[in-house]
N, C-alpha and C. Protein backbone atom coordinates (compact mmCIF):
# COMPACT_ATOMS: atom_id res chain seq x y z
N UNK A 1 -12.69 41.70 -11.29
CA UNK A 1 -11.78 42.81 -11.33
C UNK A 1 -12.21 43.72 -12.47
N UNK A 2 -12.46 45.45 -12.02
CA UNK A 2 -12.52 46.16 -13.17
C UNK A 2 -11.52 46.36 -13.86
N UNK A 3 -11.46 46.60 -15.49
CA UNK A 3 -10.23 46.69 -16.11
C UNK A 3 -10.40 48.60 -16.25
N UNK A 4 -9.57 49.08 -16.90
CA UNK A 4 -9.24 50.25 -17.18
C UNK A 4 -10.71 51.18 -18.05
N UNK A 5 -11.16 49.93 -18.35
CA UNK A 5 -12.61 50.41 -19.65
C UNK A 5 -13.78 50.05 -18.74
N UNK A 6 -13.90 49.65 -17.27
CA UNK A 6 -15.04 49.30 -17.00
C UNK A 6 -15.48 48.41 -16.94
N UNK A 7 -14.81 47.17 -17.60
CA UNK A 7 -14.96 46.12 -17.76
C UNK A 7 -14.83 45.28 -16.77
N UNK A 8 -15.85 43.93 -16.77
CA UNK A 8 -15.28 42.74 -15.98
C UNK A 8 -13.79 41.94 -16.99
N UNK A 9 -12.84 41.83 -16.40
CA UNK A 9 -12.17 41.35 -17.20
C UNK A 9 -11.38 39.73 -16.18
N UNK A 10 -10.53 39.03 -16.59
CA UNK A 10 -10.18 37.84 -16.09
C UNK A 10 -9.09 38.25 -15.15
N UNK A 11 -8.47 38.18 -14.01
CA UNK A 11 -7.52 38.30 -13.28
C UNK A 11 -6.36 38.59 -13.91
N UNK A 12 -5.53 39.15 -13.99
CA UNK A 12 -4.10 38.85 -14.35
C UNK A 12 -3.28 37.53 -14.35
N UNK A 13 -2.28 37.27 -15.04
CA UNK A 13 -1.33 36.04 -14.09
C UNK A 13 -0.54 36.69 -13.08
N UNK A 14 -0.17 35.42 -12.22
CA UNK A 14 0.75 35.99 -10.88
C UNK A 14 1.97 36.91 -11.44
N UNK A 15 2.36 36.80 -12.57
CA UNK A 15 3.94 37.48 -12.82
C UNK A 15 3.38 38.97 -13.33
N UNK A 16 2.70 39.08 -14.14
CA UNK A 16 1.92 40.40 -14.68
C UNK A 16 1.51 41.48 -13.45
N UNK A 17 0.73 40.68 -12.23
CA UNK A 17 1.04 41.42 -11.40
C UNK A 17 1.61 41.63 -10.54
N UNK A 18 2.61 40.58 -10.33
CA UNK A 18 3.82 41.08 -9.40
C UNK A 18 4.73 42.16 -10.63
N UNK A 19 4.42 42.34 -11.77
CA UNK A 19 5.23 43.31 -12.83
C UNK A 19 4.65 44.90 -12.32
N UNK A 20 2.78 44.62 -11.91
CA UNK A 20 2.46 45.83 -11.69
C UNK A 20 2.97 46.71 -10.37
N UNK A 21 2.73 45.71 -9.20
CA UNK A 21 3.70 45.78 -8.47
C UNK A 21 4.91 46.45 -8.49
N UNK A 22 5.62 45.90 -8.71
CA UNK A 22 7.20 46.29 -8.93
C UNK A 22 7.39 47.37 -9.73
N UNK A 23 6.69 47.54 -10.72
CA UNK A 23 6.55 49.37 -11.18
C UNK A 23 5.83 49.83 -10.47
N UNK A 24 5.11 49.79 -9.70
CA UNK A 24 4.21 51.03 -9.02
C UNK A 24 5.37 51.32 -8.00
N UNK A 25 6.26 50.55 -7.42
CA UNK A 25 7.54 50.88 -6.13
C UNK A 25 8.74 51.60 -6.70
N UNK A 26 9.15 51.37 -8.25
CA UNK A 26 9.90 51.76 -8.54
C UNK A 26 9.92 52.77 -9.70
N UNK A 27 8.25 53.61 -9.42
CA UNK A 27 8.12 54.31 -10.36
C UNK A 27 8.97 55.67 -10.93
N UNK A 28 9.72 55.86 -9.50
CA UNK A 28 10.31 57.15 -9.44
C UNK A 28 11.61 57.07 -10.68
N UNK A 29 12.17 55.97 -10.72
CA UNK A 29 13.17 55.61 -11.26
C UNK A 29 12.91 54.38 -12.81
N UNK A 30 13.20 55.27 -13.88
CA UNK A 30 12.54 54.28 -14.85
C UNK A 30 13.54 53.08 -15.63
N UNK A 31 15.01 53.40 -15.12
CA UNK A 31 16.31 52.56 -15.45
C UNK A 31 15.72 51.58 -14.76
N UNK A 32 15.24 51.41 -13.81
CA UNK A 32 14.99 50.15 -12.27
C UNK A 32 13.42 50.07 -13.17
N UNK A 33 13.06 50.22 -13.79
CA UNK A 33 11.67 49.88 -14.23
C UNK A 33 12.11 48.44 -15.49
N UNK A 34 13.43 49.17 -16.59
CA UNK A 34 12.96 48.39 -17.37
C UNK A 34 13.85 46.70 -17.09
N UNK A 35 14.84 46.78 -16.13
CA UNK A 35 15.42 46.10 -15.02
C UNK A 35 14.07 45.03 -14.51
N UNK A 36 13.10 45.77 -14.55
CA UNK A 36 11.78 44.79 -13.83
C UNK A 36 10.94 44.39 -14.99
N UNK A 37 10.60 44.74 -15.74
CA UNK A 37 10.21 44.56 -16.83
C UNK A 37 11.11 43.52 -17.26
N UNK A 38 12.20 43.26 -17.81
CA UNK A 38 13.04 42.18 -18.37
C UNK A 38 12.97 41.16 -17.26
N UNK A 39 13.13 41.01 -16.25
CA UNK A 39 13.05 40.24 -15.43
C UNK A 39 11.68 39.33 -15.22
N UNK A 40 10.48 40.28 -15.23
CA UNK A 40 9.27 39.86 -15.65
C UNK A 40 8.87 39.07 -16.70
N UNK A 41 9.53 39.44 -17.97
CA UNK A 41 9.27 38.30 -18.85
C UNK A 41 9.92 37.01 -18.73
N UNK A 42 11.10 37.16 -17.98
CA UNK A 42 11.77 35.75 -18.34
C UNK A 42 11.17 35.43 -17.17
N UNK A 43 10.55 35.66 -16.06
CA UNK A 43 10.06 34.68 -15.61
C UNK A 43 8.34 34.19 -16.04
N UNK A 44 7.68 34.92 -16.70
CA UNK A 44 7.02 34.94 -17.45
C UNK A 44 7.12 33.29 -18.56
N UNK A 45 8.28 33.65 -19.14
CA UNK A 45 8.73 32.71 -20.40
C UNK A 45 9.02 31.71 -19.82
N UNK A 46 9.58 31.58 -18.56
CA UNK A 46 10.08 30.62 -17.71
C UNK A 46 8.84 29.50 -17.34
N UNK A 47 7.68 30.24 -16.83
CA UNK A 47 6.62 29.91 -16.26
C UNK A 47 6.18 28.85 -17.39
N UNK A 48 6.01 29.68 -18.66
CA UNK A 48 5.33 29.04 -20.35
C UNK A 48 6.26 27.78 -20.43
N UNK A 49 7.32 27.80 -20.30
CA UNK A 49 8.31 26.21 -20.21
C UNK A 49 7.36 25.20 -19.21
N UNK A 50 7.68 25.48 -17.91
CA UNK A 50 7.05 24.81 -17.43
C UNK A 50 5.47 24.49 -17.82
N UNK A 51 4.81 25.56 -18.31
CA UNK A 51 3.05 24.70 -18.27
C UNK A 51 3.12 24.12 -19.66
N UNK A 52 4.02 24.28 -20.90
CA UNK A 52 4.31 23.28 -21.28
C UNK A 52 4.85 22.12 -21.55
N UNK A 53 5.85 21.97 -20.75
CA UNK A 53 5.48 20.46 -20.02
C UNK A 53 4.59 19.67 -19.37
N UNK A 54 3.82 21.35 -18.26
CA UNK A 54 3.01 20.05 -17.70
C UNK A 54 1.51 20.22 -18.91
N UNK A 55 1.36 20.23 -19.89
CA UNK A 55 0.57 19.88 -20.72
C UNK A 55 0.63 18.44 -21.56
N UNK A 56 2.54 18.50 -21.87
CA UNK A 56 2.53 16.95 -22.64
C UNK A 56 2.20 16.05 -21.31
N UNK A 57 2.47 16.30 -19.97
CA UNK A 57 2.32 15.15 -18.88
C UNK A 57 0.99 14.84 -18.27
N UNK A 58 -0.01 16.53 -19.24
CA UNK A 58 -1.32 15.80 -18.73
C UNK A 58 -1.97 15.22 -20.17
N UNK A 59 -0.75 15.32 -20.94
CA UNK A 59 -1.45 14.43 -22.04
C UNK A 59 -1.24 12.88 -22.11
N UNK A 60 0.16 12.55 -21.33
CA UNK A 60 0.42 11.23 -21.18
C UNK A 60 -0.58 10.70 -19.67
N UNK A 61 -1.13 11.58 -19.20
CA UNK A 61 -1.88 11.30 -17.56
C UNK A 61 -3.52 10.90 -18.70
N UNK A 62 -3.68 11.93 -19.41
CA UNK A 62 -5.03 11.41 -19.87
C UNK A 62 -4.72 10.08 -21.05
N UNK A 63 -4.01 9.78 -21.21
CA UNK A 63 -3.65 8.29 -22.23
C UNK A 63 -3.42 7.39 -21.30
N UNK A 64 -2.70 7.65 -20.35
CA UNK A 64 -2.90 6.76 -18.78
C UNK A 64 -4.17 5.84 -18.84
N UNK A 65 -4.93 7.20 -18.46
CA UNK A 65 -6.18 7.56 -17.91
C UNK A 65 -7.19 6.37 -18.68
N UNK A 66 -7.13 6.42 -19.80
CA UNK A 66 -8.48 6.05 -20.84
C UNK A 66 -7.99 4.70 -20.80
N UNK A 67 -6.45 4.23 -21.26
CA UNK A 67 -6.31 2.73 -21.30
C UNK A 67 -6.61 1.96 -19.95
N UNK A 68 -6.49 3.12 -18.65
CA UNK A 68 -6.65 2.33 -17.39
C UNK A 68 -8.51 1.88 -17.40
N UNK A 69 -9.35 2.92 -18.01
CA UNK A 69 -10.46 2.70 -18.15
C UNK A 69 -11.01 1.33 -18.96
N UNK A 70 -10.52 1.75 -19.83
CA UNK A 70 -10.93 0.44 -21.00
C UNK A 70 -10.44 -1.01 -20.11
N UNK A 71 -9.52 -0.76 -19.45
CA UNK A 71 -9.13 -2.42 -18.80
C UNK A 71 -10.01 -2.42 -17.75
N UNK A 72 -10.38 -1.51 -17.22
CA UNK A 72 -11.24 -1.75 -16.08
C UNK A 72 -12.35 -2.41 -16.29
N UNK A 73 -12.98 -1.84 -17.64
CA UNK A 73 -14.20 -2.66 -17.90
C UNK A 73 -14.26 -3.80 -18.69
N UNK A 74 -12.88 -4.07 -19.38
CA UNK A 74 -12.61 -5.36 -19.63
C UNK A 74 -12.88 -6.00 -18.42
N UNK A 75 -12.08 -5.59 -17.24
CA UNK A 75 -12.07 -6.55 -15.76
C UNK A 75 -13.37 -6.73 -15.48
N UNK A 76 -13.93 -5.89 -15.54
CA UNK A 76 -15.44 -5.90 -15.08
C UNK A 76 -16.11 -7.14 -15.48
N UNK A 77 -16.28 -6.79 -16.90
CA UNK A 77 -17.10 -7.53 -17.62
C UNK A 77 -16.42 -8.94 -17.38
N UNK A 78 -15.13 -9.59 -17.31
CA UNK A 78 -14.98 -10.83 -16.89
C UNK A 78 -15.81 -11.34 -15.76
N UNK A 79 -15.85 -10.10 -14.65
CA UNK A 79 -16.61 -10.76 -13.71
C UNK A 79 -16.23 -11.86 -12.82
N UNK A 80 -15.12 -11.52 -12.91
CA UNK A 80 -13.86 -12.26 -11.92
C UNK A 80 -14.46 -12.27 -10.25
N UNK A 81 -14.08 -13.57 -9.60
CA UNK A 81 -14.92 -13.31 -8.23
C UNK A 81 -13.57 -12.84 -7.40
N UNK A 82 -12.59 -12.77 -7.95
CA UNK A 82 -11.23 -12.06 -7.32
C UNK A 82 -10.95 -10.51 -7.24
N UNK A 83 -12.04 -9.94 -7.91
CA UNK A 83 -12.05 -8.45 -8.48
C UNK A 83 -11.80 -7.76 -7.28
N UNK A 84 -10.79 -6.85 -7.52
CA UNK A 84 -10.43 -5.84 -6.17
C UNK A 84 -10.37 -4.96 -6.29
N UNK A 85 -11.79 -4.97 -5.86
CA UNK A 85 -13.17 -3.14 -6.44
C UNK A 85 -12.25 -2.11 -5.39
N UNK A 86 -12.13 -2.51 -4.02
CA UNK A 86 -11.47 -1.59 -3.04
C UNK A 86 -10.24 -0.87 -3.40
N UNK A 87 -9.26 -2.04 -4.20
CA UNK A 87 -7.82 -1.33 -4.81
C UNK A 87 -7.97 -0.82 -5.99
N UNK A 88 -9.01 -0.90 -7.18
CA UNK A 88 -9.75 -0.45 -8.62
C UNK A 88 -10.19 0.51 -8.00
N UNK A 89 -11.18 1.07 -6.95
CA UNK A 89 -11.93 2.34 -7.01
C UNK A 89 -11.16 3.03 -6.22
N UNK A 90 -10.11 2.85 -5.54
CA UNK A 90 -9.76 3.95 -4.92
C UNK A 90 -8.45 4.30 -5.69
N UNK A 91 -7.78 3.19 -6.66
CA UNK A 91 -6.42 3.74 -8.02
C UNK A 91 -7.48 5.19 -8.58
N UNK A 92 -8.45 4.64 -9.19
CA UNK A 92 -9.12 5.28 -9.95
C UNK A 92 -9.51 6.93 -9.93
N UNK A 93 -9.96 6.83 -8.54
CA UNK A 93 -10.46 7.95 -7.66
C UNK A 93 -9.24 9.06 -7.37
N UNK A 94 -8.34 7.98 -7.17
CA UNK A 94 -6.74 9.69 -6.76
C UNK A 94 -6.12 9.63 -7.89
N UNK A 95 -6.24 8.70 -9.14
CA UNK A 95 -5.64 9.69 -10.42
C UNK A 95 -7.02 10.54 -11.27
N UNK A 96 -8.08 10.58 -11.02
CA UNK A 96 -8.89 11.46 -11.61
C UNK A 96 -8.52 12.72 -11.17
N UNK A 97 -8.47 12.42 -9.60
CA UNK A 97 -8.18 13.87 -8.44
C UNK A 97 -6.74 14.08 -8.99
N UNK A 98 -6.01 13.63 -9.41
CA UNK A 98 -4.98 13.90 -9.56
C UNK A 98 -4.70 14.47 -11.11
N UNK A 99 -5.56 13.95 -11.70
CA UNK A 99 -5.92 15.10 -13.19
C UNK A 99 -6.61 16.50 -13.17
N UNK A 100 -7.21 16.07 -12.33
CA UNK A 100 -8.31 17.28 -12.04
C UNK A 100 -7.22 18.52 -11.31
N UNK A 101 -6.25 18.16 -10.34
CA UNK A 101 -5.43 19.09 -9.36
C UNK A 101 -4.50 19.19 -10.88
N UNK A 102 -4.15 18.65 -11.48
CA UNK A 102 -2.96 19.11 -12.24
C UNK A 102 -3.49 20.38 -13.13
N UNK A 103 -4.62 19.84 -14.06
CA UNK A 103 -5.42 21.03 -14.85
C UNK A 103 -5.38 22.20 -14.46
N UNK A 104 -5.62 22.16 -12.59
CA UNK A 104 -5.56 23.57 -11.76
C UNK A 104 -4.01 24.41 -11.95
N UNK A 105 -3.46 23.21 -11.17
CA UNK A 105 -1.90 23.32 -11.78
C UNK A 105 -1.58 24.61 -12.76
N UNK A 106 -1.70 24.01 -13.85
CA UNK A 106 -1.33 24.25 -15.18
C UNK A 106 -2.53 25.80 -15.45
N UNK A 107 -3.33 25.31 -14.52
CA UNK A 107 -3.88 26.85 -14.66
C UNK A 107 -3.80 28.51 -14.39
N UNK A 108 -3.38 27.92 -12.48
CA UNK A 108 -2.70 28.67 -11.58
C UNK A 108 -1.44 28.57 -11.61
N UNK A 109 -1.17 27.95 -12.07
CA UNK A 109 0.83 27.88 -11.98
C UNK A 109 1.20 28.28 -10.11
N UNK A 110 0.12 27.35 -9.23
CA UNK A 110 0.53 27.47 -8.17
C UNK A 110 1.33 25.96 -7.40
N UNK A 111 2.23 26.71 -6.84
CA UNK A 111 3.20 25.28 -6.39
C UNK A 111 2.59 24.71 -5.60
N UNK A 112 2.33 24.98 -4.57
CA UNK A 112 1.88 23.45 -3.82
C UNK A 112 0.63 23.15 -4.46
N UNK A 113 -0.42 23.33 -5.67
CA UNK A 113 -1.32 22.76 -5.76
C UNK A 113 0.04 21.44 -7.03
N UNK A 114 0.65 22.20 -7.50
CA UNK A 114 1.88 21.01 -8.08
C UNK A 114 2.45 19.83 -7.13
N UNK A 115 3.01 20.07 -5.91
CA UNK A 115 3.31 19.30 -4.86
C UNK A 115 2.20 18.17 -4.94
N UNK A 116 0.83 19.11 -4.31
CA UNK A 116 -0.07 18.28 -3.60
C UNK A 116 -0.63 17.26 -5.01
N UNK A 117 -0.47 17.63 -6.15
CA UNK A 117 -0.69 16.74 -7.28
C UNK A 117 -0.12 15.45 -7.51
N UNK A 118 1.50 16.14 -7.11
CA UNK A 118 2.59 14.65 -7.13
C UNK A 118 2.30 13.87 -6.10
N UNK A 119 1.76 14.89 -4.58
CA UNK A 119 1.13 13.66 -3.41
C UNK A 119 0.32 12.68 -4.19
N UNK A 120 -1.03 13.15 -4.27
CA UNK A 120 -1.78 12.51 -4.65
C UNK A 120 -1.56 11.35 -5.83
N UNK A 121 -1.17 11.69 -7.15
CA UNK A 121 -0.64 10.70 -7.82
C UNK A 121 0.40 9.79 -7.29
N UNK A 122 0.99 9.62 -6.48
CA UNK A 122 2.04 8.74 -5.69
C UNK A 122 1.00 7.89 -5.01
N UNK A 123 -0.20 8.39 -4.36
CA UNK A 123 -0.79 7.39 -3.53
C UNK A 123 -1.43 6.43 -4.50
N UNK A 124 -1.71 7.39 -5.55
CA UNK A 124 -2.81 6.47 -7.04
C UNK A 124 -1.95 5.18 -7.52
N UNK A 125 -0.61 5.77 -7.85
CA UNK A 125 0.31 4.77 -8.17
C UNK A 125 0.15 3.53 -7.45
N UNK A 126 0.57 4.07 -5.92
CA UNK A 126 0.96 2.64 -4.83
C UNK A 126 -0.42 1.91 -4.99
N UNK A 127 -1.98 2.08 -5.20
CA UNK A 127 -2.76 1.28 -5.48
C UNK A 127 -2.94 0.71 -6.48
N UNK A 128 -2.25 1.44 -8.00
CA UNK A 128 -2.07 0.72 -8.94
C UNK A 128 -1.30 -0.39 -8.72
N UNK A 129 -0.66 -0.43 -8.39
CA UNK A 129 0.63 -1.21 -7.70
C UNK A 129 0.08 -2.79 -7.03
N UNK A 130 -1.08 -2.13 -6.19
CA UNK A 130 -1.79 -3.39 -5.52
C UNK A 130 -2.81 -3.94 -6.09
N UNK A 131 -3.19 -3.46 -7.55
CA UNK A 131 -4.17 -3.60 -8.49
C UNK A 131 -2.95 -5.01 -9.39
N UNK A 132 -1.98 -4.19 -9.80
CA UNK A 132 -1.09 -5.20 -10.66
C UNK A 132 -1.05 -6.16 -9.92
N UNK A 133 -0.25 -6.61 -8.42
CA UNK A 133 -0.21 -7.62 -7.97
C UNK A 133 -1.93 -9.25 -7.76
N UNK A 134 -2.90 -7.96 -7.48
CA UNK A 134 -4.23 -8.82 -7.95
C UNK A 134 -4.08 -9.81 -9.27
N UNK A 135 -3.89 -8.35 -9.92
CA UNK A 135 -4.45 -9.28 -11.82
C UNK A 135 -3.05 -9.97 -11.49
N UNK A 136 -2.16 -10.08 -11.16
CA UNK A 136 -0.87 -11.05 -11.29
C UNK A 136 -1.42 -12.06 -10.89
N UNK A 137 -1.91 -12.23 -9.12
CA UNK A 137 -2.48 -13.68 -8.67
C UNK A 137 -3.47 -14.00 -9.35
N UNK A 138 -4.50 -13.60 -9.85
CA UNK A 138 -5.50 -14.11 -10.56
C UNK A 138 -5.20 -14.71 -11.75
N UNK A 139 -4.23 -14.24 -12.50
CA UNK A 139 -4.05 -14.90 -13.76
C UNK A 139 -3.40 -15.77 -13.39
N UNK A 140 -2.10 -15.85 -12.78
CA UNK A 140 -1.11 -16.76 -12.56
C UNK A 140 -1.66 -18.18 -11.23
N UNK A 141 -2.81 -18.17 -10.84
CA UNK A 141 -3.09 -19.07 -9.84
C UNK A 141 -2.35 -18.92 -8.39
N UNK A 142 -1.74 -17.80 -8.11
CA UNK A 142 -0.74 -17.61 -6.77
C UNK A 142 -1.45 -17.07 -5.46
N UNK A 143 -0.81 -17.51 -4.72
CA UNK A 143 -1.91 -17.52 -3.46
C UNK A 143 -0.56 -16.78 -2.44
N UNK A 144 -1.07 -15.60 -1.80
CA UNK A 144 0.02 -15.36 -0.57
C UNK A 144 0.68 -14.13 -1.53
N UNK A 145 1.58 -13.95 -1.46
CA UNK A 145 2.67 -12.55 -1.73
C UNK A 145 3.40 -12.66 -3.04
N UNK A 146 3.14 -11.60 -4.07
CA UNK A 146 4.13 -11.79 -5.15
C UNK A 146 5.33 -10.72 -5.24
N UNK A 147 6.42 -10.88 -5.39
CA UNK A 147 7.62 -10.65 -5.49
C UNK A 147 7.29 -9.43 -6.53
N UNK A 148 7.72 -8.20 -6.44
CA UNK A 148 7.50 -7.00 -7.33
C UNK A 148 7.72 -7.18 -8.42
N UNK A 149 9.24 -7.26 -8.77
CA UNK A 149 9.81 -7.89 -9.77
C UNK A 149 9.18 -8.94 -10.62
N UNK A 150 8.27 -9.82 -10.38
CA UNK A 150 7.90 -11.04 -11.00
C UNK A 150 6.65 -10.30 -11.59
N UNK A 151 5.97 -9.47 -10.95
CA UNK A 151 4.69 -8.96 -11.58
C UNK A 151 4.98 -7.65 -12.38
N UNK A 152 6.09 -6.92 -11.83
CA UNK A 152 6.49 -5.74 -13.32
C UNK A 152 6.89 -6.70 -14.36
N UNK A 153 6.99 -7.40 -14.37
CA UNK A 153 8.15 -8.17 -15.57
C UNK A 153 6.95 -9.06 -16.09
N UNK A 154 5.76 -9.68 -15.43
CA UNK A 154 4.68 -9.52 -16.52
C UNK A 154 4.07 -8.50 -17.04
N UNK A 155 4.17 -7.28 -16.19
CA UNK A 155 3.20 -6.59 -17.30
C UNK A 155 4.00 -5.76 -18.15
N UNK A 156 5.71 -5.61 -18.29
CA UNK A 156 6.13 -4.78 -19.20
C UNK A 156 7.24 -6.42 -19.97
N UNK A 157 6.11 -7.26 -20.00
CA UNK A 157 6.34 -8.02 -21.36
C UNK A 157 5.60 -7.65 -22.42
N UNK A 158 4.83 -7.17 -22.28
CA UNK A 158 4.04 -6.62 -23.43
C UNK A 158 2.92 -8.38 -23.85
N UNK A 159 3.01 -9.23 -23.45
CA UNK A 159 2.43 -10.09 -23.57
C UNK A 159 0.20 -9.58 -23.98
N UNK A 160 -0.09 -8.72 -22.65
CA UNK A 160 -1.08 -8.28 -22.44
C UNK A 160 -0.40 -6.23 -22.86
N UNK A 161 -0.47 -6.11 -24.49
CA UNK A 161 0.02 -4.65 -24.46
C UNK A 161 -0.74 -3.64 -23.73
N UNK A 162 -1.90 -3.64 -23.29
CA UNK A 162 -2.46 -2.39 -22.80
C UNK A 162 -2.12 -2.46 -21.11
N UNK A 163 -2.08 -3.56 -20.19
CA UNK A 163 -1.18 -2.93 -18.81
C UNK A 163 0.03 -2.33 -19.25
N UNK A 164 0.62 -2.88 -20.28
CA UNK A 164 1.62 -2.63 -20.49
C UNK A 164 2.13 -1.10 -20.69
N UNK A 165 1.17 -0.64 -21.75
CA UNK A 165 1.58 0.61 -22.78
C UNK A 165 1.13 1.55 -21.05
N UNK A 166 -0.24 1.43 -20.10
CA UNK A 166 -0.66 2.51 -19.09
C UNK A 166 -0.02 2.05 -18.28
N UNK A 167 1.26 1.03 -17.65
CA UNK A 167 2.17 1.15 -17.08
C UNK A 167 3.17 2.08 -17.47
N UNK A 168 3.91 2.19 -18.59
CA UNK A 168 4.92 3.08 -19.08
C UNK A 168 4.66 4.47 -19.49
N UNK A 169 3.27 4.45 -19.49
CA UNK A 169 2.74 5.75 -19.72
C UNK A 169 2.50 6.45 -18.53
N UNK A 170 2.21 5.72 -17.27
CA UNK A 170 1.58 5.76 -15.99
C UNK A 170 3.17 6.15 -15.44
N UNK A 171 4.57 5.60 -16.06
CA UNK A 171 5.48 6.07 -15.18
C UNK A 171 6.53 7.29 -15.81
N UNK A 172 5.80 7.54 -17.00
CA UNK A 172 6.58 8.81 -18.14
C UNK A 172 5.73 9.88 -17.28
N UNK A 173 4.74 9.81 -17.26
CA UNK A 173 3.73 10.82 -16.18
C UNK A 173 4.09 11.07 -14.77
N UNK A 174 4.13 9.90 -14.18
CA UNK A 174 4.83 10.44 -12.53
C UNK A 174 6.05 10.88 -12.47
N UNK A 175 7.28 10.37 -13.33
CA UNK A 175 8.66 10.85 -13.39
C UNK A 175 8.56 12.61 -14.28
N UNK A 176 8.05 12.98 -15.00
CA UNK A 176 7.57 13.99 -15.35
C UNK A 176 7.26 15.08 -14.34
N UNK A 177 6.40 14.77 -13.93
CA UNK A 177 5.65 15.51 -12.86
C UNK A 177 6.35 15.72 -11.65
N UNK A 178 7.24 14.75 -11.23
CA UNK A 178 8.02 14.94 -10.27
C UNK A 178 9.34 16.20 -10.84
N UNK A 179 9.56 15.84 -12.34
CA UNK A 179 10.53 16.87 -12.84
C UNK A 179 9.99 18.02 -12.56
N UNK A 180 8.76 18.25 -13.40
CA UNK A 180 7.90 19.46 -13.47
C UNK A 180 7.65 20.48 -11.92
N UNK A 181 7.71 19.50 -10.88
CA UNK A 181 7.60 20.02 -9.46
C UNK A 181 9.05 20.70 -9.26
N UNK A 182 9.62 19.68 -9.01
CA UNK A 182 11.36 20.10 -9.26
C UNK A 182 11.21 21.60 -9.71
N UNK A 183 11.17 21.45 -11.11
CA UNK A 183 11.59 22.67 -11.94
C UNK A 183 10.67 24.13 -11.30
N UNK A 184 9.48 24.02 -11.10
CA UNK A 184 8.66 25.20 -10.84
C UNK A 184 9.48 25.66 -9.45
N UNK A 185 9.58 24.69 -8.72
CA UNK A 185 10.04 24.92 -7.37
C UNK A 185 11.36 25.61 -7.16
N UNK A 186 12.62 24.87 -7.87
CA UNK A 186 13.58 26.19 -8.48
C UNK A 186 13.46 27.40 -9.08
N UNK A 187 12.50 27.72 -10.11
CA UNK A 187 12.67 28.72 -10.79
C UNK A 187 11.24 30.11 -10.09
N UNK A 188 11.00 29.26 -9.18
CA UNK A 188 9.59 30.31 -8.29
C UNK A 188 10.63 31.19 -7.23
């Protein structure tokens, strides 16, 4: 986009130019201008609420992120013949995508790339989910189906603190994000 000087300059945000917008329609009349103008900032300011939130939630997504790493290669390196690479690489794979879509997020301040973020992290979850129940049977010797309850309640004993701390961090992040969707989605 040229700017006013000739310049290549960076796009606008969406509210700046729906501001240009809305004065170029209501130029005739400048009472109805500053009517758009005030309105423009607070949704403007509105917008800045939301991407800061979703900044602390991609800061608790990347603390997630690194402790889920570090256990992974703890797991690794045990070298467990129970290892469940299929439910590990594919947790892994839709919360990266799911960091990666949020960043956009928080870039574009566009809603369904917010939606399609909370999709995606929901599916990451439910494999985390089938990741916990693994390391549950493996440690515990259990063969066949474990009861949800019996395997959250080992890992938010804190016994083993790091499932622990990227469990509670892993669910301050999805409950977040689900707010954060919420909220953009009202105030858009």
């Amino acid at each position: 986009m040229l700017c006013h000087c000739n310049v290549q300059c960076k796009p606008r945000p969406r509210s700046v130019r729906r501001l240009t917008f809305l004065l170029l329609d209501n130029a005739a009349e400048p009472t109805a201008n500053l009517a758009v103008v005030e309105r423009a900032n607070e949704e403007y300011f509105r917008g800045m609420g939301i991407v800061a939130f979703a900044l602390v939630d991609l800061a608790f997504l990347l603390v997630t992120g690194s402790i889920g790493l570090s256990m992974l290669v703890h797991w690794w390196r045990q070298n467990d013949a129970e290892f469940p690479t299929f439910k590990l690489v594919t947790h892994a794979i839709l919360q990266v995508t799911s960091i990666a879509l949020w960043v956009s997020f928080i870039v574009t301040q566009e809603l369904a790339l917010a939606w399609t973020t909370f999709a995606v992290i929901t599916a990451g979850q439910t494999f985390g989910d089938l990741v916990m129940f693994a390391s549950y049977r493996s440690r515990m010797s259990v063969v066949g189906s474990v009861p949800y309850f019996a395997a959250a309640r080992d890992v938010l004993s804190f016994r083993r603190p790091a499932p622990a701390v990227h469990a509670i961090c892993g669910a301050i992040a999805w409950f977040g994000m689900l707010a954060i969707c919420i909220a953009a989605t009202v105030t858009a």
